[in-house]
C-alpha atoms as a PDB file:
ATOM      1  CA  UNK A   1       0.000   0.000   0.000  1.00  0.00           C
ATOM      2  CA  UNK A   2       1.128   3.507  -0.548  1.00  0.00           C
ATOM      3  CA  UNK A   3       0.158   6.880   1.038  1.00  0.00           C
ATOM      4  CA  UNK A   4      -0.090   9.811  -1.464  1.00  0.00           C
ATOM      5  CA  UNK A   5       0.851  13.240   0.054  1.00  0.00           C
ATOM      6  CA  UNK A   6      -0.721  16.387  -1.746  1.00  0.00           C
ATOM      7  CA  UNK A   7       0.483  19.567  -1.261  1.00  0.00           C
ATOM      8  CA  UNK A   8      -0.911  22.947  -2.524  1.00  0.00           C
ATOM      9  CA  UNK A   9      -0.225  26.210  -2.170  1.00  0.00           C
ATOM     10  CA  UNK A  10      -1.800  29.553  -3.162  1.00  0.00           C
ATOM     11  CA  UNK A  11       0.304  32.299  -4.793  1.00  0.00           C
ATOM     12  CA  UNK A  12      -1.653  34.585  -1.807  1.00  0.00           C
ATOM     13  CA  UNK A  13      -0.108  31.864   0.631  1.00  0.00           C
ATOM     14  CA  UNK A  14      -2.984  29.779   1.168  1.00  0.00           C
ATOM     15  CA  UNK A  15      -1.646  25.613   2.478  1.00  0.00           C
ATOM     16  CA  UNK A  16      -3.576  22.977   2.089  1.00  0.00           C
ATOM     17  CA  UNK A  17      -2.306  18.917   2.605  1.00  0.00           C
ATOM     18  CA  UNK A  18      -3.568  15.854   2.803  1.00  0.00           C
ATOM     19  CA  UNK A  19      -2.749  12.570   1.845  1.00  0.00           C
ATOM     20  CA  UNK A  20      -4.496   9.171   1.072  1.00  0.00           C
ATOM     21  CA  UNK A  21      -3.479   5.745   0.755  1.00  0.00           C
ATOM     22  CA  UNK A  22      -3.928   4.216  -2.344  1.00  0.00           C
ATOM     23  CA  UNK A  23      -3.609   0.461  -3.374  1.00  0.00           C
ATOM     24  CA  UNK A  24      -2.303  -0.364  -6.684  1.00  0.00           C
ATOM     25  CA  UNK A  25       0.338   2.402  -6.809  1.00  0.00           C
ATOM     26  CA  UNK A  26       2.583   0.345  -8.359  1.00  0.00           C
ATOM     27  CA  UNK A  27       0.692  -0.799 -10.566  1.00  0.00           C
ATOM     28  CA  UNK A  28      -0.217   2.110 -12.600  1.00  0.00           C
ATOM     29  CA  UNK A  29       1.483   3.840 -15.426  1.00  0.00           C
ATOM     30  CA  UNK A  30       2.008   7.969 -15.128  1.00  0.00           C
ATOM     31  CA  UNK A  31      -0.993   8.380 -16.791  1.00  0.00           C
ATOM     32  CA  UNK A  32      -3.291   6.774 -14.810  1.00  0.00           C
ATOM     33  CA  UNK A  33      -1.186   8.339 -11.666  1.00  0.00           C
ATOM     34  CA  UNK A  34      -2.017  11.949 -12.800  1.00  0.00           C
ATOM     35  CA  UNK A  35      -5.882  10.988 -13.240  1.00  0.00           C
ATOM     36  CA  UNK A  36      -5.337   9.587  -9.401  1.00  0.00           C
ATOM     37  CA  UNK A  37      -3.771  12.719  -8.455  1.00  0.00           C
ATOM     38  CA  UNK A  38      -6.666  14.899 -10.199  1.00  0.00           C
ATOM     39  CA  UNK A  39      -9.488  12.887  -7.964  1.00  0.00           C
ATOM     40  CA  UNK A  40      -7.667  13.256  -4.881  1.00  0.00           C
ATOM     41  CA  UNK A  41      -7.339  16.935  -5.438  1.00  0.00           C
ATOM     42  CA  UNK A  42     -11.177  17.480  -6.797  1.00  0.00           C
ATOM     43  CA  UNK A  43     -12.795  15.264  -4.128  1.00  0.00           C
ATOM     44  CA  UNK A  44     -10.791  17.667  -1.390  1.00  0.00           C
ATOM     45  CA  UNK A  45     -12.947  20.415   0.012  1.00  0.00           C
ATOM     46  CA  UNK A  46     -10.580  22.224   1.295  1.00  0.00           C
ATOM     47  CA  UNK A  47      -7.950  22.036  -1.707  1.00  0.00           C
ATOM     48  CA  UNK A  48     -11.026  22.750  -3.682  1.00  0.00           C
ATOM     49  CA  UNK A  49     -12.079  25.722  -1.762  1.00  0.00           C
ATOM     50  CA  UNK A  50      -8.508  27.351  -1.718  1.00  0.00           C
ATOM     51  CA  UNK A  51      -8.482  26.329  -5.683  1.00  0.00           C
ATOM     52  CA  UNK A  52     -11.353  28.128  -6.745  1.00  0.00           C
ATOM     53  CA  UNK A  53     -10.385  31.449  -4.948  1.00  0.00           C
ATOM     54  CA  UNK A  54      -6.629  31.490  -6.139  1.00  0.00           C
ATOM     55  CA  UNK A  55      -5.220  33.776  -8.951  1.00  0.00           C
ATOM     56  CA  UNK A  56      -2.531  30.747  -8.884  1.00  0.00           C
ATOM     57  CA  UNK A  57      -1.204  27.958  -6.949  1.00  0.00           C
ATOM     58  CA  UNK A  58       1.313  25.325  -6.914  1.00  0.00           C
ATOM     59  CA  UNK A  59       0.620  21.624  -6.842  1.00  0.00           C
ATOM     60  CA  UNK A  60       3.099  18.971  -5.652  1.00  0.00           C
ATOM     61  CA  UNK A  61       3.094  15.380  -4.199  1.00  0.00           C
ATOM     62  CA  UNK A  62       5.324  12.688  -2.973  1.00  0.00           C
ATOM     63  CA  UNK A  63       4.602   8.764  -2.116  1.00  0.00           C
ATOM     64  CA  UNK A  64       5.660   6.828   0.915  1.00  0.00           C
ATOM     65  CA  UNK A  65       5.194   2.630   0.980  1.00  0.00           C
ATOM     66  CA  UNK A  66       3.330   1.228   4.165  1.00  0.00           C
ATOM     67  CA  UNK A  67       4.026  -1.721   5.015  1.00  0.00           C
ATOM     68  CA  UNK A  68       1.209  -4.449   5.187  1.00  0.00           C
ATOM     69  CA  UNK A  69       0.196  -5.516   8.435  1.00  0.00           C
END
């Protein structure tokens, strides 16, 4: 299993992250990662809210492995 860490921030300074853990990381090509990424980000209310008030913003994201229990 892997986590997903999002990070955005505003060009006013806005923050918002949050992270997820997703199955079949591994699994997936870039592609399909990006579409991941993209639902993540516009089923977040509170990315989405900082999003749609932002002249700008900066979107990044990093992976860590869990291991299985």
């Amino acid at each position: 299993m892997t986590t997903i860490a999002v990070k955005i921030e505003t060009v006013s300074g806005a923050k918002v992250e949050f992270s997820h853990e997703v199955f079949i990381w591994d699994e997936l090509n870039q592609f399909e990662r990006d579409d991941i990424i993209s639902l993540l980000v516009n089923g977040n209310d509170d990315a989405q809210a900082v999003i749609s008030v932002s002249t700008g913003y900066t979107l990044s994201w990093s992976q860590s492995e869990n291991e299985a229990p």
